[in-house]
N, C-alpha and C. Protein backbone atom coordinates (compact mmCIF):
# COMPACT_ATOMS: atom_id res chain seq x y z
N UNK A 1 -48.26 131.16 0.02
CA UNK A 1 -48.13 130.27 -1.13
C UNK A 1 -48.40 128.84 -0.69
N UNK A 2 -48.97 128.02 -1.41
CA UNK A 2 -49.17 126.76 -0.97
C UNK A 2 -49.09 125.94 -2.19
N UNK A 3 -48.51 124.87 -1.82
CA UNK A 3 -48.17 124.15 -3.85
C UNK A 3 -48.84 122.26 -3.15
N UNK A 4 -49.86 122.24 -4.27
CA UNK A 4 -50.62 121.03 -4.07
C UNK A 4 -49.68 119.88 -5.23
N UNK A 5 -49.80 118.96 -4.10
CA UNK A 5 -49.48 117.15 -5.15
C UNK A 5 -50.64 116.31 -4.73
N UNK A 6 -51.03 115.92 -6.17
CA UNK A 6 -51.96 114.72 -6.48
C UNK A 6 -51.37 113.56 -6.86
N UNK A 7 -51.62 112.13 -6.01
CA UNK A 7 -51.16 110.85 -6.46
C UNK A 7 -52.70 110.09 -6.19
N UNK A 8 -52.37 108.88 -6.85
CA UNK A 8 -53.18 107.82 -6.44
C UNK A 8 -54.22 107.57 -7.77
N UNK A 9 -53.76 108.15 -9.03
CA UNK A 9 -54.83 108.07 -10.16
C UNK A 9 -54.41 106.78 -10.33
N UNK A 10 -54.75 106.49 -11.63
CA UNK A 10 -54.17 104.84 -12.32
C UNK A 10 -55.46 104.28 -13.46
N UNK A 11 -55.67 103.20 -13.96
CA UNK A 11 -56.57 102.45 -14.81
C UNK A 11 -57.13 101.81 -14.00
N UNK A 12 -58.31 101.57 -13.99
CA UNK A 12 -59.32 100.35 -13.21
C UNK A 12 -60.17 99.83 -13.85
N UNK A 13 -60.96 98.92 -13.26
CA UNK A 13 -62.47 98.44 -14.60
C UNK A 13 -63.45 99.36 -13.81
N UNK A 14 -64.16 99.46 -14.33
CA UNK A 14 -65.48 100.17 -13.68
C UNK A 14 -66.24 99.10 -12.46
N UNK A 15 -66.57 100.09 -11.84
CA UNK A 15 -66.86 99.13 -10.50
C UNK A 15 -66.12 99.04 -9.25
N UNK A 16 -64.79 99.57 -9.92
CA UNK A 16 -63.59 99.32 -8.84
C UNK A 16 -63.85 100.58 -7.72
N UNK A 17 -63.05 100.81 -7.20
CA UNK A 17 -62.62 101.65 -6.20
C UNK A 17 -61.21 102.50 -6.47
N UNK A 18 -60.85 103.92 -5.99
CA UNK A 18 -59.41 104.76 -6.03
C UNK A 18 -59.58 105.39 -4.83
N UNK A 19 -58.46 105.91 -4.18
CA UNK A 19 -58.11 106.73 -3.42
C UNK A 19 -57.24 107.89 -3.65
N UNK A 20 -57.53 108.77 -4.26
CA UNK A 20 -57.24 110.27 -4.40
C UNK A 20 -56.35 110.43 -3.32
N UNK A 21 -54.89 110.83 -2.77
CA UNK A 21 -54.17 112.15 -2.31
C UNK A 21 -54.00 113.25 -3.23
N UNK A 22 -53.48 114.90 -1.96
CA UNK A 22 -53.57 116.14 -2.52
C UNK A 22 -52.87 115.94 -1.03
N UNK A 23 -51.53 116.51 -1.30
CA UNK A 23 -50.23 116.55 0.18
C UNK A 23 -50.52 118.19 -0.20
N UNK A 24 -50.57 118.98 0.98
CA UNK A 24 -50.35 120.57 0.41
C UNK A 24 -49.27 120.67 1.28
N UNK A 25 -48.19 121.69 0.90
CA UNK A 25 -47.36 121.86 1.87
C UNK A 25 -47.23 124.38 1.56
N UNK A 26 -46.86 124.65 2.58
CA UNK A 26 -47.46 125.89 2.54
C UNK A 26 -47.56 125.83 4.25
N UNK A 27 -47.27 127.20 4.64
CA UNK A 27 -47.66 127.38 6.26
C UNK A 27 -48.76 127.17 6.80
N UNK A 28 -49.93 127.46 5.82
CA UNK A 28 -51.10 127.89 6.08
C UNK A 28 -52.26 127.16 5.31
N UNK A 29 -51.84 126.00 4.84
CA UNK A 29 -52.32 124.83 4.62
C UNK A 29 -53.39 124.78 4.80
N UNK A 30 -53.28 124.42 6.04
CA UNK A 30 -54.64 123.62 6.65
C UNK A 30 -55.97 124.99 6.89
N UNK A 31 -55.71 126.40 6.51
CA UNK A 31 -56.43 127.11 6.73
C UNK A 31 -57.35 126.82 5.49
N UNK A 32 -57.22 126.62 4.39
CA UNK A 32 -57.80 126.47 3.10
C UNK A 32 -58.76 125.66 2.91
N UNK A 33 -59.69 126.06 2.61
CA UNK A 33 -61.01 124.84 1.92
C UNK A 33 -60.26 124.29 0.70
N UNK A 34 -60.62 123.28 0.69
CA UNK A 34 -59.84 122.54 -0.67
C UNK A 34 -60.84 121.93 -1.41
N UNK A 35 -61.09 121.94 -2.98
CA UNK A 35 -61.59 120.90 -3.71
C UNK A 35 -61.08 120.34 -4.48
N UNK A 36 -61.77 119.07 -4.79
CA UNK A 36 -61.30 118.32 -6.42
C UNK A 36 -62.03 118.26 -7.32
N UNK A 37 -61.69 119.00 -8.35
CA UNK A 37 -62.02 119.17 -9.81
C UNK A 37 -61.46 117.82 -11.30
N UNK A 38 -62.32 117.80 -12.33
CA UNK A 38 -61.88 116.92 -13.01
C UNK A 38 -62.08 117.48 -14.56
N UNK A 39 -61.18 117.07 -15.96
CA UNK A 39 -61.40 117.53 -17.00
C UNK A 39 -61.20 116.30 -17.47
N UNK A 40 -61.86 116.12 -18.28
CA UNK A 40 -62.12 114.92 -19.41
C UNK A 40 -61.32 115.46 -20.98
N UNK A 41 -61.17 115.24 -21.63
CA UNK A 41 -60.63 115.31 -23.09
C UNK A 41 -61.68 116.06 -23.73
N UNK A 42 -61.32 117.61 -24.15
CA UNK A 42 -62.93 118.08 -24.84
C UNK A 42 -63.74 118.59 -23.75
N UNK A 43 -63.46 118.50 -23.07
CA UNK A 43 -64.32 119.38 -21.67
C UNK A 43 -63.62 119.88 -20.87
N UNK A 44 -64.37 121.26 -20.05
CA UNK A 44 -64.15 122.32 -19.19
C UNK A 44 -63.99 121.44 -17.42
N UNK A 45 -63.11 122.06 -16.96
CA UNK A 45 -62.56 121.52 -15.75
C UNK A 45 -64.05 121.73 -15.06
N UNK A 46 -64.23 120.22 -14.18
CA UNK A 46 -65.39 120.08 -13.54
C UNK A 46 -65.42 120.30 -12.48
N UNK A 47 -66.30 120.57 -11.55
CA UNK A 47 -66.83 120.80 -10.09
C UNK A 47 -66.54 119.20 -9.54
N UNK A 48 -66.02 118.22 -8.42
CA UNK A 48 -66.48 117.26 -7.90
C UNK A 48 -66.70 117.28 -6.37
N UNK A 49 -66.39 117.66 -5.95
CA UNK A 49 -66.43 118.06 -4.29
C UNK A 49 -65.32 119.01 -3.62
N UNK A 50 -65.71 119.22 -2.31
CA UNK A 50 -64.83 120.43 -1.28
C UNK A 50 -65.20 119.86 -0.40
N UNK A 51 -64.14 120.38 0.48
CA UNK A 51 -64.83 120.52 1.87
C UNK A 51 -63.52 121.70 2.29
N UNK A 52 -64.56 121.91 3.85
CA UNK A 52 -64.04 123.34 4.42
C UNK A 52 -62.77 123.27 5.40
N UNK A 53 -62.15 123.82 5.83
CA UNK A 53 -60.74 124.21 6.55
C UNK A 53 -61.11 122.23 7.70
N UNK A 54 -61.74 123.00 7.93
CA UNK A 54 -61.92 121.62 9.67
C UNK A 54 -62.30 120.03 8.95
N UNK A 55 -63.14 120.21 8.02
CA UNK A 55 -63.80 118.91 7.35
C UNK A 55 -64.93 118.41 7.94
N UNK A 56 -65.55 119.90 8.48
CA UNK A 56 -67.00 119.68 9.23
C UNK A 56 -67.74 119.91 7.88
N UNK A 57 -67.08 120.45 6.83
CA UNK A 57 -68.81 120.67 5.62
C UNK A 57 -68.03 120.13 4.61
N UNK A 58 -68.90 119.64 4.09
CA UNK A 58 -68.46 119.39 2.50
C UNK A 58 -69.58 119.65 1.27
N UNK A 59 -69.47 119.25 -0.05
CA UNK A 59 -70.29 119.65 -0.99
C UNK A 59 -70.03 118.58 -2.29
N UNK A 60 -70.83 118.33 -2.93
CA UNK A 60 -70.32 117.39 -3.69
C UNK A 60 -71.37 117.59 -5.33
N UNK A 61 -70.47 117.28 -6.57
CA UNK A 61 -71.68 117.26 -7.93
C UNK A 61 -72.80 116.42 -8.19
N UNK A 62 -73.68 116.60 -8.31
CA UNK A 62 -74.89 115.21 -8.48
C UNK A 62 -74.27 114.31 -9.21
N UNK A 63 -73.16 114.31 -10.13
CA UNK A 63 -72.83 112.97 -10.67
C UNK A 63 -72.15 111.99 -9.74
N UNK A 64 -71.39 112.70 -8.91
CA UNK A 64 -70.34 111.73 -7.92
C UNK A 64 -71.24 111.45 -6.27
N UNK A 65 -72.30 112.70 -6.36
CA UNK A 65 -72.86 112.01 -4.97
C UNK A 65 -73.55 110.75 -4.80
N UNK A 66 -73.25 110.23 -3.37
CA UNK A 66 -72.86 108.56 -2.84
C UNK A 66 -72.20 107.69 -3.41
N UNK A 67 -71.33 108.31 -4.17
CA UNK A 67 -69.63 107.03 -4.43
C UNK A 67 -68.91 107.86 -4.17
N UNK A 68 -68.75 109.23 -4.10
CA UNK A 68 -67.30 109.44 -3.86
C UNK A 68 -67.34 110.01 -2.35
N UNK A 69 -66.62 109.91 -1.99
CA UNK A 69 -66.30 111.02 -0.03
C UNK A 69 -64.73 112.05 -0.53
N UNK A 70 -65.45 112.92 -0.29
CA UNK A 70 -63.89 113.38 0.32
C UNK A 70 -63.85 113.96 1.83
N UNK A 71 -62.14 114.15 2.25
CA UNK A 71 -61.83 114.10 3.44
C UNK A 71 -60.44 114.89 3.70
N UNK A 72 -60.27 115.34 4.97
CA UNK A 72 -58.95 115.98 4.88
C UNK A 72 -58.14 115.68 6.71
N UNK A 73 -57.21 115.24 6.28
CA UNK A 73 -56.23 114.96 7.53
C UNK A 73 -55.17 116.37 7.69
N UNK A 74 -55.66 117.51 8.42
CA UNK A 74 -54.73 118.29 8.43
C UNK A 74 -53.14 118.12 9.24
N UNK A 75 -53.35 117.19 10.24
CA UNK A 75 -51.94 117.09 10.67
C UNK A 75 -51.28 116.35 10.00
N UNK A 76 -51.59 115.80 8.71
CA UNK A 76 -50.98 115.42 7.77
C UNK A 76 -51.07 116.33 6.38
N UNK A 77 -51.86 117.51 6.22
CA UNK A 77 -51.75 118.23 5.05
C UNK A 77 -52.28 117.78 4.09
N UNK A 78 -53.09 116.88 4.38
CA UNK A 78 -53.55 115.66 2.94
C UNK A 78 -54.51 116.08 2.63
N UNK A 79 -55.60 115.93 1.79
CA UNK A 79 -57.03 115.99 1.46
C UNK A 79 -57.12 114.53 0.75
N UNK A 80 -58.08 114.08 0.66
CA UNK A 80 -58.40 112.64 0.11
C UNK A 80 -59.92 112.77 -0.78
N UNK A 81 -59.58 112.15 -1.71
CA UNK A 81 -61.12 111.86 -2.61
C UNK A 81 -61.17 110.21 -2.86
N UNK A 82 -61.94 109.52 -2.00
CA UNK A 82 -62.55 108.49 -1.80
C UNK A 82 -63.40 108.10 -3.44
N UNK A 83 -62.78 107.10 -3.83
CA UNK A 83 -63.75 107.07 -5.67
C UNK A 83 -64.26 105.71 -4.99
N UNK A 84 -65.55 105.26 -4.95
CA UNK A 84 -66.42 103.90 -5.04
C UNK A 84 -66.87 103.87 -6.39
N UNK A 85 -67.23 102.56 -6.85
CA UNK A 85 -68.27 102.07 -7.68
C UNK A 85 -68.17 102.75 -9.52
N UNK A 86 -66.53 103.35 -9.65
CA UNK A 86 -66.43 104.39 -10.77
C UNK A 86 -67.07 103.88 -11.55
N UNK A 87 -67.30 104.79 -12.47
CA UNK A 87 -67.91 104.39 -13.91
C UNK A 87 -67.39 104.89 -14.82
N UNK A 88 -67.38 104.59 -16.36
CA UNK A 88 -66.30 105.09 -17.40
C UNK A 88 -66.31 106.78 -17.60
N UNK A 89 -67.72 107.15 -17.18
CA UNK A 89 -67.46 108.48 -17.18
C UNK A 89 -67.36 109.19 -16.41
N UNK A 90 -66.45 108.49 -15.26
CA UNK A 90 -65.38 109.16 -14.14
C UNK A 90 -64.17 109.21 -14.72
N UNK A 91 -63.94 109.10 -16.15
CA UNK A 91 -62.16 109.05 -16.78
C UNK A 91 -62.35 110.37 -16.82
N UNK A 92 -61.10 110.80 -16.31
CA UNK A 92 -60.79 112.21 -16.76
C UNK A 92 -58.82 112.54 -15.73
N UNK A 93 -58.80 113.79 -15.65
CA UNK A 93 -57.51 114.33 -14.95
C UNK A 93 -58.13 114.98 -13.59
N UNK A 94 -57.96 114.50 -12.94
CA UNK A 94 -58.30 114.78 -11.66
C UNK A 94 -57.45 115.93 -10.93
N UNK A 95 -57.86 117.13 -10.33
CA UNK A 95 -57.01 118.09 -9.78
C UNK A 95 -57.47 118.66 -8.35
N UNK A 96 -56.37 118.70 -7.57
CA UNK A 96 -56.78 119.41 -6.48
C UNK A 96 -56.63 121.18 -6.22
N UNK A 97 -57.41 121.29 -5.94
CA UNK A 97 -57.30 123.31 -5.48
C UNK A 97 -57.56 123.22 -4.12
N UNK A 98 -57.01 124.84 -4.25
CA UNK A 98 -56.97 125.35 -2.43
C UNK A 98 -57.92 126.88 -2.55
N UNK A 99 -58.34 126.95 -1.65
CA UNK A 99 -59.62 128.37 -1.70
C UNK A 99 -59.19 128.93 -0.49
N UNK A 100 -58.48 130.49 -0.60
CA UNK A 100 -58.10 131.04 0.43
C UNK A 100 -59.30 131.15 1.83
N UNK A 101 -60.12 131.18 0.97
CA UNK A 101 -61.54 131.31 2.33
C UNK A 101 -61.69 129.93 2.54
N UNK A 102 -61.58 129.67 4.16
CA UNK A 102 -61.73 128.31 4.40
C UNK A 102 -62.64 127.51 4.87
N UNK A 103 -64.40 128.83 4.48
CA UNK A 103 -65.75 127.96 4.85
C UNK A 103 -66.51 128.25 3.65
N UNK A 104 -66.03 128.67 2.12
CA UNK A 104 -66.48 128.59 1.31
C UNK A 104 -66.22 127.01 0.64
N UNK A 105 -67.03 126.86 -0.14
CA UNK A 105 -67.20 125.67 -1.27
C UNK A 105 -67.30 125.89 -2.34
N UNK A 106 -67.04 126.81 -2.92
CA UNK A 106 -67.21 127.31 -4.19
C UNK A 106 -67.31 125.89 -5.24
N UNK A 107 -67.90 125.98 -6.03
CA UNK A 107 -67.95 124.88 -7.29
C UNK A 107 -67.20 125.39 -8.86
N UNK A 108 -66.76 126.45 -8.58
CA UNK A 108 -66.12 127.25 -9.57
C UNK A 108 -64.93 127.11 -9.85
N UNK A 109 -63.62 127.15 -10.50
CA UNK A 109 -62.38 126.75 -10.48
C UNK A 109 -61.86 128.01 -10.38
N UNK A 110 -62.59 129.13 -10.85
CA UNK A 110 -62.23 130.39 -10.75
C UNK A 110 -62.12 130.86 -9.46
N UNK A 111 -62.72 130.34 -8.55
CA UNK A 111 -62.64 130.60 -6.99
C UNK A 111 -61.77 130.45 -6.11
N UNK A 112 -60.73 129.35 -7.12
CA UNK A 112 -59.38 128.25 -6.19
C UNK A 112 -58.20 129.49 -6.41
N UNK A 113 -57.80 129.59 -5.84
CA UNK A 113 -56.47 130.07 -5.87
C UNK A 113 -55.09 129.30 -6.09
N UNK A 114 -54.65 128.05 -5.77
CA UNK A 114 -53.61 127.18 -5.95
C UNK A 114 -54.03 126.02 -6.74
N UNK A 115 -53.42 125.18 -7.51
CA UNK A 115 -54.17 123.99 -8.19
C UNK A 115 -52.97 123.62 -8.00
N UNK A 116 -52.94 121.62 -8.35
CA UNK A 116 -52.40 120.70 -8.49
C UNK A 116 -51.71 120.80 -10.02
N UNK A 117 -51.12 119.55 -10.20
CA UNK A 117 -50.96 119.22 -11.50
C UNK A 117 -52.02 118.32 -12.24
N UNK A 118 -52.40 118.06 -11.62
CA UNK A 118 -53.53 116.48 -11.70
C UNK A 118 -52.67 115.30 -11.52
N UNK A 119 -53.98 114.17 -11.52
CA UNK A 119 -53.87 112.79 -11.63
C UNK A 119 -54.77 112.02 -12.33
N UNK A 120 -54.36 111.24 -13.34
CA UNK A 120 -55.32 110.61 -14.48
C UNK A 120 -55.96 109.46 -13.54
N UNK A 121 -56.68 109.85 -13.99
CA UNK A 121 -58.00 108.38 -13.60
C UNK A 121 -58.97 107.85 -15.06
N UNK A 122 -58.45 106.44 -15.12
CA UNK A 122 -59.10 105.84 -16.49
C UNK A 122 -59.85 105.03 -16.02
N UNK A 123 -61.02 104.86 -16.34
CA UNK A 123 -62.29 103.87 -16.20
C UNK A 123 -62.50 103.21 -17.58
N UNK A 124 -61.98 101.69 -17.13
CA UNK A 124 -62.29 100.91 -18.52
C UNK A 124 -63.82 100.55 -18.11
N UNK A 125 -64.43 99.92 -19.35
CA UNK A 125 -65.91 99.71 -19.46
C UNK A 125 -65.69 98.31 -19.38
């Protein structure tokens, strides 16, 4: 079992910068590929990036590739999603998952096995 927390959402202007945490706590943590997914109001939970058990691979959606990074500190349990340069249609609920296979990337939500609660992220214009 592994139970994910997301902090670090909030309001910004566009342009700004966020820093995404996802603390997992669970024995087996750090075995998990993890991604972050996002749903907007009226839309289906989105694909935004993964990366794999070590944080040698990652994968990311053509909307967020080169502003966002993500990253994962396992002796801290963390995963991180790096937001640069947002734009208003980066508002949405931001969520972290865990993927028992830990060199897949799946882009699917159906693939995650554990999810977060989310964290709102608002992009004013």
């Amino acid at each position: 079992q592994v139970q994910l927390v997301e902090s670090g959402g909030g309001l910004v202007q566009a342009g700004a910068s966020l820093r995404l945490s996802c603390a997992a706590s669970g024995r087996t943590a750090g075995n998990y590929a993890m991604g972050w997914f996002r749903q907007a109001p009226g839309k289906e939970r989105a694909f935004v990036a993964a990366v794999n058990w070590s944080g040698g691979s990652t994968a990311y959606s053509d909307s967020v590739k080169g502003r966002f990074t993500i990253s994962r500190d396992n002796a801290k349990n963390t995963v991180y999603l790096q937001m640069n340069s947002l734009k208003f249609e980066d508002t949405a609920v931001y969520y972290c998952a865990a993927d028992r296979n830990p060199d897949k990337l799946p882009p699917i939500p159906d693939e995650y096995e554990y999810w977060g609660q989310g964290t709102q992220v608002t992009v004013s214009s």
